[in-house]
N, C-alpha and C. Protein backbone atom coordinates (compact mmCIF):
# COMPACT_ATOMS: atom_id res chain seq x y z
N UNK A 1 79.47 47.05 52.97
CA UNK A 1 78.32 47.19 53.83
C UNK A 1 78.53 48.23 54.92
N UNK A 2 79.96 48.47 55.55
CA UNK A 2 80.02 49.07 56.47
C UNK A 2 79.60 50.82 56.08
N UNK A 3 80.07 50.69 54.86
CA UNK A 3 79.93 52.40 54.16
C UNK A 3 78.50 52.92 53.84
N UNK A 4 77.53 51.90 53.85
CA UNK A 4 76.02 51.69 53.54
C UNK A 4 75.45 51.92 55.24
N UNK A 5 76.20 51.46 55.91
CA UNK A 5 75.64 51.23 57.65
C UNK A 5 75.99 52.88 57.68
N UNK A 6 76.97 53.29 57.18
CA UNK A 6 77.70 54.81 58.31
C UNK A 6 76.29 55.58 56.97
N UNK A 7 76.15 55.33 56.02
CA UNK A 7 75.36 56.12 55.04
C UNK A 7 73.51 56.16 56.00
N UNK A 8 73.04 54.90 56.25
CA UNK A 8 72.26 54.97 57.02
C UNK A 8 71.79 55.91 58.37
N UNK A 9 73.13 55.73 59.21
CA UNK A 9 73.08 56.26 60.16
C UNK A 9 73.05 58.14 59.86
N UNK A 10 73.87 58.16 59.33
CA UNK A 10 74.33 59.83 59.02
C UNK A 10 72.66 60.15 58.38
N UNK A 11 72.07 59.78 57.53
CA UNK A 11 70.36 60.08 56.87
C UNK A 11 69.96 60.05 58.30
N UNK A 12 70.02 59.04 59.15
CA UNK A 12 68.83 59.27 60.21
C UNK A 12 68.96 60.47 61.18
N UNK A 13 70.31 60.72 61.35
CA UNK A 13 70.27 61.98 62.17
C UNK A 13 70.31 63.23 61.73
N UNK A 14 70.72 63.00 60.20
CA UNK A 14 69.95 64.32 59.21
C UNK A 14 68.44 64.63 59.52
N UNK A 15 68.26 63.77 59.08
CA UNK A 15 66.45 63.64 59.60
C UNK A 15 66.03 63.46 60.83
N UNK A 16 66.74 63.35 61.40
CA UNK A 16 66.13 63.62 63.14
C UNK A 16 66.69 65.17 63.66
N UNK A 17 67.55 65.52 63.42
CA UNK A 17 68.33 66.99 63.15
C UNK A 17 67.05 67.97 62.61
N UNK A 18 66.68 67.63 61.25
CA UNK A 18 65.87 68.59 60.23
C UNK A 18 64.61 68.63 61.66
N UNK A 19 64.30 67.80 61.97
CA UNK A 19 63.03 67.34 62.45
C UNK A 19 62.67 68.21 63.65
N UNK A 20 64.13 68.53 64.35
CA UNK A 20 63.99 68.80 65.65
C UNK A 20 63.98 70.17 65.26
N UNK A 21 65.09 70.76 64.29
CA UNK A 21 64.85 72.02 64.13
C UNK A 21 63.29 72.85 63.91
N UNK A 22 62.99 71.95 62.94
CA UNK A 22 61.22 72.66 62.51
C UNK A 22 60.47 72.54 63.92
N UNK A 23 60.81 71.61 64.57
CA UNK A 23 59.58 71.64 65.69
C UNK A 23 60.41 72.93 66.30
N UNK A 24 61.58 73.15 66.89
CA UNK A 24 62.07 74.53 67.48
C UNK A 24 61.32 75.43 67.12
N UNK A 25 61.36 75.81 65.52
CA UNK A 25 61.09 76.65 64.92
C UNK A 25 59.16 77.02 65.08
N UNK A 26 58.70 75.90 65.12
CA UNK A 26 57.25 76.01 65.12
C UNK A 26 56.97 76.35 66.26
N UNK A 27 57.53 75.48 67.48
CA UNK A 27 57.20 76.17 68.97
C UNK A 27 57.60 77.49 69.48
N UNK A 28 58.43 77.90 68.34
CA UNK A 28 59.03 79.42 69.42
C UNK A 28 58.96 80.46 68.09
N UNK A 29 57.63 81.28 67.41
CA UNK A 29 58.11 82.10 66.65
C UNK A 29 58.45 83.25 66.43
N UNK A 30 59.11 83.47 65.56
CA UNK A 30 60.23 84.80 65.34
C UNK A 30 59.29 85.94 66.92
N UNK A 31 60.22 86.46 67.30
CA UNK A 31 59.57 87.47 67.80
C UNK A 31 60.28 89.07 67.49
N UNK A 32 58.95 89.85 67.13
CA UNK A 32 59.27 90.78 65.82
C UNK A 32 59.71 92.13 67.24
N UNK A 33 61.11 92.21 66.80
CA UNK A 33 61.50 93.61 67.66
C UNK A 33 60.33 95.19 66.97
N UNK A 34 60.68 96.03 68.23
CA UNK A 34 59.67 97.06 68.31
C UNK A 34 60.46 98.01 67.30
N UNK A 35 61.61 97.80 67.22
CA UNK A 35 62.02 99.04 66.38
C UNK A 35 61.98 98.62 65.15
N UNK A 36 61.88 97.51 64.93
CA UNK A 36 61.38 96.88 63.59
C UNK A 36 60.45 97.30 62.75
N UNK A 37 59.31 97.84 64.05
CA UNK A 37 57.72 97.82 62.99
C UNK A 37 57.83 99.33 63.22
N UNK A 38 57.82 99.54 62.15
CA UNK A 38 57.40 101.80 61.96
C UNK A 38 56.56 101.86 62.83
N UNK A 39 55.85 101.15 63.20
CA UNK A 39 54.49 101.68 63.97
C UNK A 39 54.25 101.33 65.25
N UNK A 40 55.59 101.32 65.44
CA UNK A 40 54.85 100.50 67.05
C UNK A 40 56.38 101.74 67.91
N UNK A 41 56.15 102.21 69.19
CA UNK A 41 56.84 103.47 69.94
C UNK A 41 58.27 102.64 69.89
N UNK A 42 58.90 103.79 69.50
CA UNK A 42 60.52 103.07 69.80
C UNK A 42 61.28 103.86 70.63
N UNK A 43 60.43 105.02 71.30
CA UNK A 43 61.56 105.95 72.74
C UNK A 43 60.10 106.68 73.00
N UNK A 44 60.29 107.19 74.04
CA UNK A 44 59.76 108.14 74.60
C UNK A 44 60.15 109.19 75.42
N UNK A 45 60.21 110.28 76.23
CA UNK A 45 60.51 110.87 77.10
C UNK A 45 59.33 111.55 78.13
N UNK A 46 60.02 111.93 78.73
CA UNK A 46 58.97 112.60 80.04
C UNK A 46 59.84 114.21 80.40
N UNK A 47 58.65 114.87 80.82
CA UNK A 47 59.37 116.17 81.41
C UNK A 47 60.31 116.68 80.37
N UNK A 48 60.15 117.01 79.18
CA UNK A 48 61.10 117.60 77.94
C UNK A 48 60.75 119.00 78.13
N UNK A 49 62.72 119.55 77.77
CA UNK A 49 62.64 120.85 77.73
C UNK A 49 63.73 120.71 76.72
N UNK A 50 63.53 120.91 75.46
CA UNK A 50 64.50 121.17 74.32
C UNK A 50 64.30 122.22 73.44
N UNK A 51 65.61 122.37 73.14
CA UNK A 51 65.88 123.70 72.63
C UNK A 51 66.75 123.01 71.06
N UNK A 52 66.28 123.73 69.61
CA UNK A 52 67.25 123.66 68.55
C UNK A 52 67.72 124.99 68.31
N UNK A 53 68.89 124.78 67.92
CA UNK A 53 69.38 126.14 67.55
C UNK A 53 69.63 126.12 65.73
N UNK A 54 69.72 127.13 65.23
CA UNK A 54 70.04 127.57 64.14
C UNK A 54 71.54 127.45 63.64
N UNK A 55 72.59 127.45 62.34
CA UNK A 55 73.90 127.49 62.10
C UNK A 55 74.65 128.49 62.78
N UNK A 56 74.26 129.45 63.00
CA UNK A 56 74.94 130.38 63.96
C UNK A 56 74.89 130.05 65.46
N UNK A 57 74.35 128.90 65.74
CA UNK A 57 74.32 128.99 67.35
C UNK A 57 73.32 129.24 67.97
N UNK A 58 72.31 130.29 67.69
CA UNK A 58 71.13 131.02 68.04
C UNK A 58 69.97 130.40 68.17
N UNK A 59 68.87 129.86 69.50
CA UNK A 59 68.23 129.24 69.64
C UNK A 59 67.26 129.46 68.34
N UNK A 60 66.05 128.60 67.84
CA UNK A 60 65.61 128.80 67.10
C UNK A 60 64.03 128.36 67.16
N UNK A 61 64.33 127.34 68.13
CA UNK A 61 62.99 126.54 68.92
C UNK A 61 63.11 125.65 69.68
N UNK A 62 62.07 125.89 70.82
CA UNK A 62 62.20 125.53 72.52
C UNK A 62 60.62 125.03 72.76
N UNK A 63 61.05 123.39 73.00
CA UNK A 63 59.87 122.62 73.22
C UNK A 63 59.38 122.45 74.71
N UNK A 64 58.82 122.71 75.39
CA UNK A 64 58.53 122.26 76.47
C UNK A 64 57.31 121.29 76.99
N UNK A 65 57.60 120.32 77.38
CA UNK A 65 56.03 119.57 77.44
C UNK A 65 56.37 118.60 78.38
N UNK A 66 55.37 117.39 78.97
CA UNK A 66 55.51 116.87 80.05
C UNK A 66 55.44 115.18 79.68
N UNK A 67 55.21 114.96 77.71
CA UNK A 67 55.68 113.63 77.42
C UNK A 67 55.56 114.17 75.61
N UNK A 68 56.83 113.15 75.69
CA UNK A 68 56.60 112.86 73.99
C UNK A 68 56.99 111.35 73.55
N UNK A 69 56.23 111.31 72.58
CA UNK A 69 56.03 109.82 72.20
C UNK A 69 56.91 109.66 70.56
N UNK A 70 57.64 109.07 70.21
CA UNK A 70 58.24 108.82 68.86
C UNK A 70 58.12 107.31 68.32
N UNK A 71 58.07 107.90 67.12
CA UNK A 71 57.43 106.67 65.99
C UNK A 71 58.54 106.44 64.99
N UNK A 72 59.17 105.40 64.85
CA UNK A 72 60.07 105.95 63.42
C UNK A 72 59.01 105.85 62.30
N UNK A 73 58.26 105.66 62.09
CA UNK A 73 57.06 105.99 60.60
C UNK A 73 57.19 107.37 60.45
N UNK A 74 57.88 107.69 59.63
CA UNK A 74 57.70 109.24 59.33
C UNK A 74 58.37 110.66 60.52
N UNK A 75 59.51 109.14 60.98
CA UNK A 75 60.11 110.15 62.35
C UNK A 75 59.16 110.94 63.43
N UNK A 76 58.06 110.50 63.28
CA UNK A 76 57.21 111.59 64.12
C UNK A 76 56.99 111.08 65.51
N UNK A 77 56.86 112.49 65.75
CA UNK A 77 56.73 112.49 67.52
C UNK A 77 55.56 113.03 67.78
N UNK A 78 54.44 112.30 68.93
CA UNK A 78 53.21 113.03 69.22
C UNK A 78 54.00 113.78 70.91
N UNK A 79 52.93 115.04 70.63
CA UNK A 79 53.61 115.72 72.07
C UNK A 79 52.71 116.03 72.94
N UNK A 80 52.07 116.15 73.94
CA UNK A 80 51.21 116.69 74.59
C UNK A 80 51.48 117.94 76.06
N UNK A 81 50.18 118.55 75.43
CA UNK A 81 50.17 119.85 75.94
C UNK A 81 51.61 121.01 75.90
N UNK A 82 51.78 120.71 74.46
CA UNK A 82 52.87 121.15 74.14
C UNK A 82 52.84 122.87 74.43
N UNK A 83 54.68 123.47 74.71
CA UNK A 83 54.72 124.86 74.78
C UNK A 83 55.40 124.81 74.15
N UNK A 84 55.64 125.68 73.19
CA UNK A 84 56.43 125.97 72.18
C UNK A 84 56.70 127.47 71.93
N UNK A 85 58.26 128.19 72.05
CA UNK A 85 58.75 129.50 71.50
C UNK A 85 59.68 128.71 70.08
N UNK A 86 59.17 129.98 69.44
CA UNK A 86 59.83 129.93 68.01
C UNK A 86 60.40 131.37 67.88
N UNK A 87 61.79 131.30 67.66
CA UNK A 87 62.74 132.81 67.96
C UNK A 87 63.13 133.30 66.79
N UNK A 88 62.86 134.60 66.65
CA UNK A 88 63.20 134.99 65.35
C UNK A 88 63.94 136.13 65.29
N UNK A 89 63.73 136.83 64.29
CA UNK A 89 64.85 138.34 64.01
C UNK A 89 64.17 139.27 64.91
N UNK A 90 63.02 139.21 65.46
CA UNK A 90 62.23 140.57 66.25
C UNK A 90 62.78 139.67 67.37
N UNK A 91 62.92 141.01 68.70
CA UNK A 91 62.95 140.30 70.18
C UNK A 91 62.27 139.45 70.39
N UNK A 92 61.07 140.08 69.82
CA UNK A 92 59.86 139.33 71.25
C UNK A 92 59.49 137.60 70.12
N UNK A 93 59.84 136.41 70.34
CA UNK A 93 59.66 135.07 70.02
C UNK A 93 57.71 134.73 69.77
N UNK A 94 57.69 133.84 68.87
CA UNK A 94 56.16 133.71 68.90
C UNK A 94 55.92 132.45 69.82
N UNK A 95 54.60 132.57 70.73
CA UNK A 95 54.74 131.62 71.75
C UNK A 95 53.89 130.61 71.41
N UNK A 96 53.94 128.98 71.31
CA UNK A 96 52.45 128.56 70.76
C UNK A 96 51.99 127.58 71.83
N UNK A 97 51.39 127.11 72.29
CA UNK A 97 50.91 126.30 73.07
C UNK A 97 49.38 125.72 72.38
N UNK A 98 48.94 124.26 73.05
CA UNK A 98 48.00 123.25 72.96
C UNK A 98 47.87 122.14 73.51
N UNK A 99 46.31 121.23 72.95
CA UNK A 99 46.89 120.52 74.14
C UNK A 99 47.21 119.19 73.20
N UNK A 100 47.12 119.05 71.67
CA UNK A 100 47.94 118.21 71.61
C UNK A 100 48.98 118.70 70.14
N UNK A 101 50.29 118.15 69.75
CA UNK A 101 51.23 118.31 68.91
C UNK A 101 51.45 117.11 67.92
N UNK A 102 51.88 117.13 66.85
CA UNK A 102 52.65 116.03 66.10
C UNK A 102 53.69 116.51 65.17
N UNK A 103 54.86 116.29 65.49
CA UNK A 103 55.79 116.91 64.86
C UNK A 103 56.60 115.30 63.45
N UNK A 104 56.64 116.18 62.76
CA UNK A 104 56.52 115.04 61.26
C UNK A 104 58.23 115.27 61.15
N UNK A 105 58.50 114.28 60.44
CA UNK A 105 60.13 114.12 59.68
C UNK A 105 61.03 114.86 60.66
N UNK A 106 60.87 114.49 61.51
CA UNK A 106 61.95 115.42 62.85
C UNK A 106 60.85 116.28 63.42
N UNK A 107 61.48 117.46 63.07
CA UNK A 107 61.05 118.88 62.91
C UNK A 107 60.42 119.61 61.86
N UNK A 108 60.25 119.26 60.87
CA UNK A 108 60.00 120.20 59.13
C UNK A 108 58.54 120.58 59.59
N UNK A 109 57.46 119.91 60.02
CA UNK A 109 56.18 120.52 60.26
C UNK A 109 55.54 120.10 61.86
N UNK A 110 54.62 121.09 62.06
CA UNK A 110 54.17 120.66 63.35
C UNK A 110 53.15 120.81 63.36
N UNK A 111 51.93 120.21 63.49
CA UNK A 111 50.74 120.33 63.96
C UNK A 111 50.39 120.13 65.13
N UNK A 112 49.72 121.98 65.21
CA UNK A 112 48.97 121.35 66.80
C UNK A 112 47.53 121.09 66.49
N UNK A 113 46.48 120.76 67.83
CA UNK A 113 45.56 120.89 67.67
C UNK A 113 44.94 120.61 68.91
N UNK A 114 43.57 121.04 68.89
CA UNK A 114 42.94 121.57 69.98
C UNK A 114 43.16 122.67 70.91
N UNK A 115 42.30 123.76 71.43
CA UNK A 115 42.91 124.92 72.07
C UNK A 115 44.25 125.38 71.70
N UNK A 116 44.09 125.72 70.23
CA UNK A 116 45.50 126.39 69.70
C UNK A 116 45.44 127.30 69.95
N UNK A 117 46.78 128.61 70.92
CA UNK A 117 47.24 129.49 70.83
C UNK A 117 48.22 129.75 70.44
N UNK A 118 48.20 130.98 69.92
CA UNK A 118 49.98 131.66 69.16
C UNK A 118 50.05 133.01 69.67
N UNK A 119 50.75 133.31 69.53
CA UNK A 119 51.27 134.99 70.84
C UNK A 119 52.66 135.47 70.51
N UNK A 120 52.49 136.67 70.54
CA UNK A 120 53.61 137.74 70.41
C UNK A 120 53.22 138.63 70.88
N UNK A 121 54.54 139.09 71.97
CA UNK A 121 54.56 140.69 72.48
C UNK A 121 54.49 141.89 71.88
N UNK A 122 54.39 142.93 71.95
CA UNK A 122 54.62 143.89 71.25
C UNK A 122 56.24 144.45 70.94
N UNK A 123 56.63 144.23 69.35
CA UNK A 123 58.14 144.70 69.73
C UNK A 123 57.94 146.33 68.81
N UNK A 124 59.28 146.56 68.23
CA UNK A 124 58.94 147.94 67.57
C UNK A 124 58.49 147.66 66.24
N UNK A 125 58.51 146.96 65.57
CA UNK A 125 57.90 146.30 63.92
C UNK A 125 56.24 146.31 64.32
N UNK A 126 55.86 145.31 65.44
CA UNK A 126 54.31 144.37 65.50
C UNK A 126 53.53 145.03 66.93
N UNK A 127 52.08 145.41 67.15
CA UNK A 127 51.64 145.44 68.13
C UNK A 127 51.45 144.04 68.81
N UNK A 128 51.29 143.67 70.02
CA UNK A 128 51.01 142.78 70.69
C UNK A 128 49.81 141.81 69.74
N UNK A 129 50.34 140.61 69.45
CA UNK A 129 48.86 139.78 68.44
C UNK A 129 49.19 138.31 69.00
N UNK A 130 47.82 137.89 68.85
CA UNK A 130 46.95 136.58 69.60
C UNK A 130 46.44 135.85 68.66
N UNK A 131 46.47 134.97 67.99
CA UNK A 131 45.35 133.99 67.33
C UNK A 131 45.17 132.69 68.36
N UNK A 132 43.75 132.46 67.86
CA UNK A 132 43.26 130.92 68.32
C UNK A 132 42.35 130.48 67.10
N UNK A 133 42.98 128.92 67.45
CA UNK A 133 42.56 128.07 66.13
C UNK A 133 42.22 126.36 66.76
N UNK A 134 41.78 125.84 66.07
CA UNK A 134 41.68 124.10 66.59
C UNK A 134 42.67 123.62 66.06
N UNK A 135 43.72 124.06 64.81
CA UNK A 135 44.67 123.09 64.14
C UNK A 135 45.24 124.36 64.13
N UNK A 136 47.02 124.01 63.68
CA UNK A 136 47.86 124.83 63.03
C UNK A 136 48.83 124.16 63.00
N UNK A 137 49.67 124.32 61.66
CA UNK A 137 50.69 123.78 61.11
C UNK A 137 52.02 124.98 60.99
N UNK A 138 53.07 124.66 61.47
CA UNK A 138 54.04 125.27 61.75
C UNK A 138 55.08 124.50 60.69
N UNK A 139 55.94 125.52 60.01
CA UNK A 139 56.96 124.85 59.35
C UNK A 139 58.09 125.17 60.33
N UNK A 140 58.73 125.10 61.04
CA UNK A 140 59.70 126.00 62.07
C UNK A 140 61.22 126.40 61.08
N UNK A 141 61.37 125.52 60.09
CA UNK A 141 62.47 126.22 59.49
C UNK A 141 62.22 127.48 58.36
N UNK A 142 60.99 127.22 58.10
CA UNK A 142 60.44 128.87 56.63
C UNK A 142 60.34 129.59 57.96
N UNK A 143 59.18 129.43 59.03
CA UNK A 143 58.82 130.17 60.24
C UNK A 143 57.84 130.79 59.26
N UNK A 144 56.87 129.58 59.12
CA UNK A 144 55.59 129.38 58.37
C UNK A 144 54.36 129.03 59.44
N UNK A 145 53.14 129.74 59.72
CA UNK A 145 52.11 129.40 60.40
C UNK A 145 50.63 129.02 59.56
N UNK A 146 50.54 127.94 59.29
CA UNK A 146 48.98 128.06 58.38
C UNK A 146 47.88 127.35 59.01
N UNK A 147 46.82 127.86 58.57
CA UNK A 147 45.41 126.63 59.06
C UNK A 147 44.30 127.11 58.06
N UNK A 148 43.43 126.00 57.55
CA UNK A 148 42.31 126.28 56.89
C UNK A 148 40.90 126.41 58.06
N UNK A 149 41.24 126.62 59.17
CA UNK A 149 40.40 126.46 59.91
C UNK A 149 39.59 127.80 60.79
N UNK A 150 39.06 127.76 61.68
CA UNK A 150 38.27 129.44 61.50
C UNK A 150 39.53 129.97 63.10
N UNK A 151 39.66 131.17 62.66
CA UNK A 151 40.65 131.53 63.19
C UNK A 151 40.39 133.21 63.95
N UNK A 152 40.64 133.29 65.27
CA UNK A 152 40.34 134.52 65.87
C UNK A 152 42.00 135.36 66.27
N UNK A 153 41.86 136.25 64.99
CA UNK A 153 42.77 137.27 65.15
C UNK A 153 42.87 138.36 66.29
N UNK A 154 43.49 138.93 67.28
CA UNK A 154 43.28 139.58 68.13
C UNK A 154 44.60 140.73 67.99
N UNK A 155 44.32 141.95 68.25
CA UNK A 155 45.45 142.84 68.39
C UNK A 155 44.92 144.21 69.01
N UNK A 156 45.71 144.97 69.62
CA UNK A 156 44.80 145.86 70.85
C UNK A 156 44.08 146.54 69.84
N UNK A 157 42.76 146.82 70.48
CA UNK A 157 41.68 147.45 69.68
C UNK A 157 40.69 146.63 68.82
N UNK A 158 41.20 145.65 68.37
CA UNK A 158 41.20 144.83 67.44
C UNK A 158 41.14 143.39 67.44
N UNK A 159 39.86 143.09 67.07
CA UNK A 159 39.35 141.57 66.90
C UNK A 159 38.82 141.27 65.56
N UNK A 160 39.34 140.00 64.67
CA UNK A 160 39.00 139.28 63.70
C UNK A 160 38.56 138.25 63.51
N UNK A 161 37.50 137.90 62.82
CA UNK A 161 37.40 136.67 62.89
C UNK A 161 37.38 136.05 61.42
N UNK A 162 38.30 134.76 60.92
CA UNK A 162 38.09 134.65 59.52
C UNK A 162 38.72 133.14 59.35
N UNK A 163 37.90 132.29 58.20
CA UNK A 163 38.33 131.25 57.87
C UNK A 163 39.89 131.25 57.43
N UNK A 164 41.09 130.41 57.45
CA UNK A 164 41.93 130.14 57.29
C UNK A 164 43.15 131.38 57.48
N UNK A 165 44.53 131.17 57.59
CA UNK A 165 45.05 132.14 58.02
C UNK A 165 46.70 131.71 57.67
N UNK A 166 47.66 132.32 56.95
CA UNK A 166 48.73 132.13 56.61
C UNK A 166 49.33 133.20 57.57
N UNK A 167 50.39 132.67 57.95
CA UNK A 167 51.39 133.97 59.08
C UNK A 167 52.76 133.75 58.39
N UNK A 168 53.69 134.78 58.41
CA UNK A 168 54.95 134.23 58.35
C UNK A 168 55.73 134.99 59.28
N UNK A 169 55.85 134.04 60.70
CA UNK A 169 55.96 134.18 61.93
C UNK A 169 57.44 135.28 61.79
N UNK A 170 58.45 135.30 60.89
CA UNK A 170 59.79 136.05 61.12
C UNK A 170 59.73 137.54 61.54
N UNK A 171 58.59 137.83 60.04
CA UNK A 171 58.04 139.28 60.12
C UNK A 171 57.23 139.93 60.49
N UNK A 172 56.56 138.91 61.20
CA UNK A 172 55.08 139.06 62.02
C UNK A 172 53.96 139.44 60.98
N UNK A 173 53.98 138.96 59.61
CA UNK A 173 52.45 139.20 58.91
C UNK A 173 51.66 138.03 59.11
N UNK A 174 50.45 138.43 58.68
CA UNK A 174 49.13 137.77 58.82
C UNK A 174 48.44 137.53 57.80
N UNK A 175 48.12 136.97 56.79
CA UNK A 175 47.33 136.70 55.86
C UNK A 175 46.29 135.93 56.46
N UNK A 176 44.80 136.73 56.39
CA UNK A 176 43.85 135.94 56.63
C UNK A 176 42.94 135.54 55.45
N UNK A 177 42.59 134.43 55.63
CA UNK A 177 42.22 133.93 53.92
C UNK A 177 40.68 134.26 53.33
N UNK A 178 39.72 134.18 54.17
CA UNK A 178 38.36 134.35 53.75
C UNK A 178 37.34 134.42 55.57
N UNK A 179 36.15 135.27 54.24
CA UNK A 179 35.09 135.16 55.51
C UNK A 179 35.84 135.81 56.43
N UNK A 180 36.22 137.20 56.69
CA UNK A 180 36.64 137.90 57.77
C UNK A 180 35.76 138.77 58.17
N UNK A 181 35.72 139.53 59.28
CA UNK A 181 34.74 139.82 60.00
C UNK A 181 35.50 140.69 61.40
N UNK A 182 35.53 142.00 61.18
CA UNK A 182 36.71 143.03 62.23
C UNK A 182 35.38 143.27 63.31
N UNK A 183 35.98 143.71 64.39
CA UNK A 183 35.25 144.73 65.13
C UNK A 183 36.74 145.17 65.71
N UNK A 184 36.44 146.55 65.74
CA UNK A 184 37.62 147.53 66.38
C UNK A 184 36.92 148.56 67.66
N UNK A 185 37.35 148.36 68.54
CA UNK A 185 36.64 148.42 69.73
C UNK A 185 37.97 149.65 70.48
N UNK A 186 37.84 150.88 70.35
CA UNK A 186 39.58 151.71 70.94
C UNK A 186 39.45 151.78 72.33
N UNK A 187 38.17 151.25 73.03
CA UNK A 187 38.63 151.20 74.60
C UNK A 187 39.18 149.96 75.07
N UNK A 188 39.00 148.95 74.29
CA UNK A 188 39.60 147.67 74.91
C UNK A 188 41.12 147.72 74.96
């Protein structure tokens, strides 16, 4: 009987044990960390001024902006009122600024959008050239510029206007895609 009494006892505090745990469990649930969910901010910064460089050392691109927000979903970072130089084989760097950014898988693409500008000085290859666009997608490692969107080409003398626009920022060309439209003006 005594082995039947200790058998009793040991079931009841199994079961008062099980019992207490589930109620724990029901009153307090899981609480889901932030870096857990892809979608919810897992860093941020303020006042950013970063610079990547290339295998040789050589800057390659220089972010400047006054917040960025990161997501691990797709590594992306939203940026606002982003400035952006992208440095290449000519002196003069292409400059881009907007007022908002989203940079995907790190770095591999960037979209800006709204009040998009892009800019280059005049070096000895390129005259001084300007586009504005509402979107543009930057690859920064091809030093790829594209948009399907309507796009105002500018270069002294020289104003364009034309739907979509491929650049390949290294060499300073311009592919403009359709619907273009020059005026060449030699006093401006």
């Amino acid at each position: 009987m005594l082995t039947l009494k200790n058998l009793a006892i040991t079931l009841l505090l199994l079961t008062a044990t099980a019992f207490s745990a589930w109620s724990i469990i029901i009153s307090h649930p899981a609480k889901v960390n932030p870096q857990d969910d892809p979608k919810q901010i897992d860093s941020f910064m303020e006042e950013v001024q970063a610079i990547t460089y290339n295998k040789l050392g050589q800057p390659s691109l220089q972010i400047t902006t006054p917040k960025m927000v990161h997501y691990p979903e797709n590594n992306t970072t939203y940026i606002t009122t982003p400035r952006v130089i992208i440095y290449r084989q000519s002196p003069q760097p292409w400059f881009v600024d907007s007022d908002y950014a989203k940079a995907s898988n790190g770095m591999d693409s960037i979209l800006f959008w709204s009040n998009v500008n892009i800019h280059h000085l005049a070096d000895p290859e390129n005259p001084t050239t300007s586009l504005r666009t509402n979107t543009l997608t930057i690859f920064p490692n091809q030093q790829i510029a594209q948009t399907n969107e309507a796009v105002t080409f500018v270069q002294p003398d020289t104003t364009v206007h034309a739907i979509g626009m491929l650049a390949n920022l290294d060499v300073g060309t311009v592919k403009l895609l359709s619907q273009t439209q020059g005026e060449y003006d030699p006093s401006s």
